[in-house]
N, C-alpha and C. Protein backbone atom coordinates (compact mmCIF):
# COMPACT_ATOMS: atom_id res chain seq x y z
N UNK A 1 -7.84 -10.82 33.22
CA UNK A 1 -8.39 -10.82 31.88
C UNK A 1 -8.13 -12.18 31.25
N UNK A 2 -8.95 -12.46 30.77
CA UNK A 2 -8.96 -13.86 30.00
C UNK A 2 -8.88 -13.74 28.62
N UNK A 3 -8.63 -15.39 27.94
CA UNK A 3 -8.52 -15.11 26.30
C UNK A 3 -9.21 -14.66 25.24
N UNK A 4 -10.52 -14.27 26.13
CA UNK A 4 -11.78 -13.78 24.88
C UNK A 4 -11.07 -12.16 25.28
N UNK A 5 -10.83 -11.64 26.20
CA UNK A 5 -10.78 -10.26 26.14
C UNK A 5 -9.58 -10.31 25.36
N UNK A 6 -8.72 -10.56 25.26
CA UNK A 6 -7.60 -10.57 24.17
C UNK A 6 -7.51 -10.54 22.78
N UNK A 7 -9.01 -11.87 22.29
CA UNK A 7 -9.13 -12.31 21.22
C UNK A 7 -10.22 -10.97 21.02
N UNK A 8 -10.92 -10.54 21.91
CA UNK A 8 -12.01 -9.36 21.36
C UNK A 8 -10.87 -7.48 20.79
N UNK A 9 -9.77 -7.95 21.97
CA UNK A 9 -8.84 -6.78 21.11
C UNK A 9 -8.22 -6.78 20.19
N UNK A 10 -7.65 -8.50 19.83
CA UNK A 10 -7.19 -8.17 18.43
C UNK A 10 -8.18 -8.48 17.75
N UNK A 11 -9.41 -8.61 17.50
CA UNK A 11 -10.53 -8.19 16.56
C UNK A 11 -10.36 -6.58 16.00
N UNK A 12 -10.62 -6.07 17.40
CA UNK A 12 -10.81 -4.63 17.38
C UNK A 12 -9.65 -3.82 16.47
N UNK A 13 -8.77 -4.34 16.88
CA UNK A 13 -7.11 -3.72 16.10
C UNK A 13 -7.12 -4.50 14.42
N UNK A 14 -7.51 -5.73 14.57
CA UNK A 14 -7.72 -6.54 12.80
C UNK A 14 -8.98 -5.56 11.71
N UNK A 15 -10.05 -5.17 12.55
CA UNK A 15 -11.15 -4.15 12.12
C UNK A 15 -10.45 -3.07 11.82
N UNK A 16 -9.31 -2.27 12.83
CA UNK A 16 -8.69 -0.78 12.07
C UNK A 16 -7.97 -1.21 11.16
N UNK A 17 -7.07 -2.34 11.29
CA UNK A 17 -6.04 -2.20 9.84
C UNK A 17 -6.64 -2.24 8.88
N UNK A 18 -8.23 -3.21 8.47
CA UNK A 18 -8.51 -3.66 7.08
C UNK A 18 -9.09 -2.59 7.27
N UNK A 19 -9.83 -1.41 7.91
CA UNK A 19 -10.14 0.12 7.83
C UNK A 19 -8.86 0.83 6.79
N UNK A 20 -7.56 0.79 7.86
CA UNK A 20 -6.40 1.45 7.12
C UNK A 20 -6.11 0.79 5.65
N UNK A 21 -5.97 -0.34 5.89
CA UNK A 21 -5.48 -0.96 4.76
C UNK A 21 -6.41 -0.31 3.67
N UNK A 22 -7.58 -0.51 4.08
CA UNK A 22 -8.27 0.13 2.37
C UNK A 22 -8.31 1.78 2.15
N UNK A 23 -8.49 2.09 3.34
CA UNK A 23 -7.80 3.69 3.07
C UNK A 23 -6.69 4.16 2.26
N UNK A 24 -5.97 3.34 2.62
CA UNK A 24 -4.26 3.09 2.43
C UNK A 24 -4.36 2.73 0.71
N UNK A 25 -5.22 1.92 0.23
CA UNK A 25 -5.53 1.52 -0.85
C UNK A 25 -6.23 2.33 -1.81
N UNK A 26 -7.41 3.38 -1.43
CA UNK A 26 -7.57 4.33 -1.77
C UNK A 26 -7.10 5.31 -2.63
N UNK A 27 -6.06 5.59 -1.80
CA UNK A 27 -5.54 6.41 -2.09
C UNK A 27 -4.25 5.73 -3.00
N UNK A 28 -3.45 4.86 -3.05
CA UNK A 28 -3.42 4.23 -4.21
C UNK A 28 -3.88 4.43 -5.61
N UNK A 29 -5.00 4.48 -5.51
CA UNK A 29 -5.86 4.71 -6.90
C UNK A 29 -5.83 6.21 -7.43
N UNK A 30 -5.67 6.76 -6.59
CA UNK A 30 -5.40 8.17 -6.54
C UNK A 30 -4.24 8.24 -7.32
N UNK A 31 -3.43 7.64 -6.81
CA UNK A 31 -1.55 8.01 -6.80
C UNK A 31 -1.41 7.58 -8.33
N UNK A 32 -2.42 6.39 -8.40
CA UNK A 32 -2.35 5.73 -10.08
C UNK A 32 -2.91 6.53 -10.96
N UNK A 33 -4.11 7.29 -11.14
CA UNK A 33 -4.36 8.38 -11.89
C UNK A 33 -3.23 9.57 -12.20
N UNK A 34 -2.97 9.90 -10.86
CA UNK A 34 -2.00 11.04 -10.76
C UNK A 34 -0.87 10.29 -12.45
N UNK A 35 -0.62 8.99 -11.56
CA UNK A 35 0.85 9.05 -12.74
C UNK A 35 0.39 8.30 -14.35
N UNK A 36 -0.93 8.49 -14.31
CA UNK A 36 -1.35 7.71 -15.65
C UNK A 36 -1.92 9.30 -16.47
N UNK A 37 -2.21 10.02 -16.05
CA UNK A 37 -2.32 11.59 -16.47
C UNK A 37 -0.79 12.02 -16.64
N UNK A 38 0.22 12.04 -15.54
CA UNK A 38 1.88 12.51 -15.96
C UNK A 38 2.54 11.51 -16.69
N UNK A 39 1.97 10.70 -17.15
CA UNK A 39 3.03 9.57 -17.87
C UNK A 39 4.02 8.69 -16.99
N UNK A 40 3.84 8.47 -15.53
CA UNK A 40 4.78 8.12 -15.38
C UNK A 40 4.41 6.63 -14.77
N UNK A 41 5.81 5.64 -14.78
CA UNK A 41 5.57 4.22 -14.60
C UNK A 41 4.73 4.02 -13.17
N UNK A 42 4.00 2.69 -13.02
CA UNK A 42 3.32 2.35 -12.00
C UNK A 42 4.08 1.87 -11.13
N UNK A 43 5.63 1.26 -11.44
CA UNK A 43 6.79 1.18 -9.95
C UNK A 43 7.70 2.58 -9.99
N UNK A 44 7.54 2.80 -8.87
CA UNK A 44 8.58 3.38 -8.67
C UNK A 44 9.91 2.75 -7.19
N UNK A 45 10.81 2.28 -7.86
CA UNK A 45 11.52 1.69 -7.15
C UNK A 45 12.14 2.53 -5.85
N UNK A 46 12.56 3.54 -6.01
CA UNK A 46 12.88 4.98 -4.96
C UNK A 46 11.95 5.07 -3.94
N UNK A 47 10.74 5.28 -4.61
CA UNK A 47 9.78 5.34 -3.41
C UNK A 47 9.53 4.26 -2.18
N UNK A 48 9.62 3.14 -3.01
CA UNK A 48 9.34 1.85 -2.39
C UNK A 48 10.17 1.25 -1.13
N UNK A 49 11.45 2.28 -1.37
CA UNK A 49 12.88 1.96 -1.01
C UNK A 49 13.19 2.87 0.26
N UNK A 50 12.00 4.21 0.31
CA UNK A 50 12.07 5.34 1.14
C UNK A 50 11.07 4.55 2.42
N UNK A 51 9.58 4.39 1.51
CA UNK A 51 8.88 3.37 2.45
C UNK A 51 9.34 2.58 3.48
N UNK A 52 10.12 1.73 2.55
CA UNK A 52 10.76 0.12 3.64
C UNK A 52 11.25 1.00 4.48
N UNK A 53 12.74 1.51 4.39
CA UNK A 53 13.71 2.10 5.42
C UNK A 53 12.94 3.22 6.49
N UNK A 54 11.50 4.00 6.01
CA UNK A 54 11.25 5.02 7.16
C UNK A 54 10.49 3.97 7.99
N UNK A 55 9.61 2.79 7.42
CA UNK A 55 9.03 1.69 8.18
C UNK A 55 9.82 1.20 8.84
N UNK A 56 11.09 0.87 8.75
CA UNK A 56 11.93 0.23 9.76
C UNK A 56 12.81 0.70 10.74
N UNK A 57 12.82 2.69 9.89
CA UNK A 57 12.78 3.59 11.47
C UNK A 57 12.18 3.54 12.67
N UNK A 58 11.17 3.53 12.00
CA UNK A 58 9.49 3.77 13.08
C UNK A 58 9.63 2.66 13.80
N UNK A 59 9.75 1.71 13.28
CA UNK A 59 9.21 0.25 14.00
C UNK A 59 10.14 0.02 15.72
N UNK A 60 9.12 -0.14 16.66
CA UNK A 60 10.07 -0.09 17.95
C UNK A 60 9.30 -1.75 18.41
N UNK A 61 8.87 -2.25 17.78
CA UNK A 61 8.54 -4.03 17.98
C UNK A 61 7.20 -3.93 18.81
N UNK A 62 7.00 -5.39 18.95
CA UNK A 62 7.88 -6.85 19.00
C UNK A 62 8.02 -7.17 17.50
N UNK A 63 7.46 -6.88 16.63
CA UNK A 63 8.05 -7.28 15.68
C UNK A 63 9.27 -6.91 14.56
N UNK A 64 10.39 -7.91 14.21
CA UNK A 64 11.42 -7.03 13.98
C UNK A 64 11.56 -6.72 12.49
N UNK A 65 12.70 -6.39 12.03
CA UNK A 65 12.96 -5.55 10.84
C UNK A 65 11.96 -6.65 9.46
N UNK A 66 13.01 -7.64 9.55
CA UNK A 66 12.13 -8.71 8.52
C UNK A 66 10.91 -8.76 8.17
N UNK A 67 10.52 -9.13 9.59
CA UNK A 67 8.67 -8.99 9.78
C UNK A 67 8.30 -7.86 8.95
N UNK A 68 8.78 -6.87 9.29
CA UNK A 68 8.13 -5.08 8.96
C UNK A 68 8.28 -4.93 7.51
N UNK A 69 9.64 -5.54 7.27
CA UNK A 69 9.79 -5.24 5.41
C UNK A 69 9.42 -6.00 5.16
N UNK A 70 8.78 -7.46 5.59
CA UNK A 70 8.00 -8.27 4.53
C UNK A 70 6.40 -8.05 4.43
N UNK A 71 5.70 -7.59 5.69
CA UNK A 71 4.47 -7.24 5.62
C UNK A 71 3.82 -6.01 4.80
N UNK A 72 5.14 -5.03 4.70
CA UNK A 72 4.85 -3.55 3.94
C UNK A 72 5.26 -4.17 2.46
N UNK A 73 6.40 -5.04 2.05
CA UNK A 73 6.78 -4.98 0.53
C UNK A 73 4.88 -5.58 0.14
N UNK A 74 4.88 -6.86 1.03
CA UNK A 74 3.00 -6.73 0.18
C UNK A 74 2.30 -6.19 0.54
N UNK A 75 2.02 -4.56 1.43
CA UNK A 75 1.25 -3.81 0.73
C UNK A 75 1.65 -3.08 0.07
N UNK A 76 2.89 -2.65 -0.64
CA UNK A 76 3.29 -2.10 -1.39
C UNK A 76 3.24 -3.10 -2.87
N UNK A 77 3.07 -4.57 -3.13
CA UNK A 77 2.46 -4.80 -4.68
C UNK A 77 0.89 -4.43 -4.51
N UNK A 78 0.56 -4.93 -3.30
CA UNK A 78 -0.86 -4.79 -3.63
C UNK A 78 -1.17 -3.36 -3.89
N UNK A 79 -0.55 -2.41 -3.49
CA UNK A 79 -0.82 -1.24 -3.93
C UNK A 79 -0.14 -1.00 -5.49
N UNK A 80 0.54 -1.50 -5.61
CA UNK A 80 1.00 -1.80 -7.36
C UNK A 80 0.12 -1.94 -8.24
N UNK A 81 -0.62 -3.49 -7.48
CA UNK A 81 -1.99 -3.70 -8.45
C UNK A 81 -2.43 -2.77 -8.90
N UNK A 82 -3.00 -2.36 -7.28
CA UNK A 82 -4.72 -1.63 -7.62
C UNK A 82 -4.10 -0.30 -8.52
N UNK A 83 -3.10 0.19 -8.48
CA UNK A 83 -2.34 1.43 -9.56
C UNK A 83 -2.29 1.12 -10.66
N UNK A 84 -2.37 -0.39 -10.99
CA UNK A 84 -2.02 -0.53 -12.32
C UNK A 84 -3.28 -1.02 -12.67
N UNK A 85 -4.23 -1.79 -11.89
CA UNK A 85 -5.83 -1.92 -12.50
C UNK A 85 -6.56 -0.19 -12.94
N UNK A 86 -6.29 0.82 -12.28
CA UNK A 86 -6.09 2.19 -11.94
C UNK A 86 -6.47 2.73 -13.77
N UNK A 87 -4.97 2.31 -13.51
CA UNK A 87 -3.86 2.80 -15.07
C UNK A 87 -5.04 2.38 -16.21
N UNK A 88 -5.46 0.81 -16.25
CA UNK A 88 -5.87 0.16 -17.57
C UNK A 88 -7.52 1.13 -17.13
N UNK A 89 -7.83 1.24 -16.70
CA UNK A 89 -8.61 1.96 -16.78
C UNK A 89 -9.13 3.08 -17.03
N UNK A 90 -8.53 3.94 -17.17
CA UNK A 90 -8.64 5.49 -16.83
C UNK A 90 -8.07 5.87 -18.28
N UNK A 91 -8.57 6.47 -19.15
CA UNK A 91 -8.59 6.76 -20.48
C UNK A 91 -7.40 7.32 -20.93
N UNK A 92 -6.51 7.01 -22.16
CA UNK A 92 -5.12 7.53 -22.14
C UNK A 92 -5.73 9.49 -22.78
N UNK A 93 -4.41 9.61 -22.05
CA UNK A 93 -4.47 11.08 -22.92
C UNK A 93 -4.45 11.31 -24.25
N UNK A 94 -4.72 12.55 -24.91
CA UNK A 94 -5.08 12.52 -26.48
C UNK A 94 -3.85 12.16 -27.32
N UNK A 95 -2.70 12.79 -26.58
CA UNK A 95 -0.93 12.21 -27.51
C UNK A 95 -0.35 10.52 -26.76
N UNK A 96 -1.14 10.24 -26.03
CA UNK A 96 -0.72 8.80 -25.65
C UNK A 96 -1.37 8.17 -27.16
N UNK A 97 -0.70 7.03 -26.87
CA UNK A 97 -1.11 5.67 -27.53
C UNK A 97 -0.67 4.50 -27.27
N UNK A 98 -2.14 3.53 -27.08
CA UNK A 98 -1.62 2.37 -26.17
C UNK A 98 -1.45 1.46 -27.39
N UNK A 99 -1.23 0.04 -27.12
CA UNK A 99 -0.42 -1.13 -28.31
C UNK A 99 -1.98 -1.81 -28.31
């Protein structure tokens, strides 16, 4: 096998993540309604914290811990964002009031 068959698989695998990734993002927007209807903040630090550590269960390489918690902490703002673009959007409830 040569370098195009290589370069044609990590195409193939770069095509599912930005698949996952926006799935993954999706549902994000979801998660941001959910907590802009319950009142609740767009970080949640706990969660974020459950994320990293079950990601660095899972992870059996080549890439190691660092790698794994630095590639997930940014999809975890970018999923911040899109929760908090989410938030400014989505109409407050009738006893909210925004500034």
């Amino acid at each position: 096998m040569d370098i195009e068959y290589w370069r044609m698989e990590i195409d193939q695998i770069d095509n599912q993540l930005l698949q996952l990734l926006n799935m993954r993002a999706a549902l994000a927007v979801n998660v941001g309604v959910l907590k802009r209807a319950g009142g609740l903040p767009v970080i949640d630090p706990e969660r974020e914290r459950e994320i990293l550590l079950r990601v660095q269960r899972c992870n059996t390489g080549p890439l190691d811990e660092r790698a794994i918690t630095k590639l997930f902490r940014r999809i975890i703002h970018e999923s911040r964002q899109i929760e908090a673009r989410t938030v400014a959007t989505v109409p407050p409830r009738p006893h909210e009031v925004r500034p």
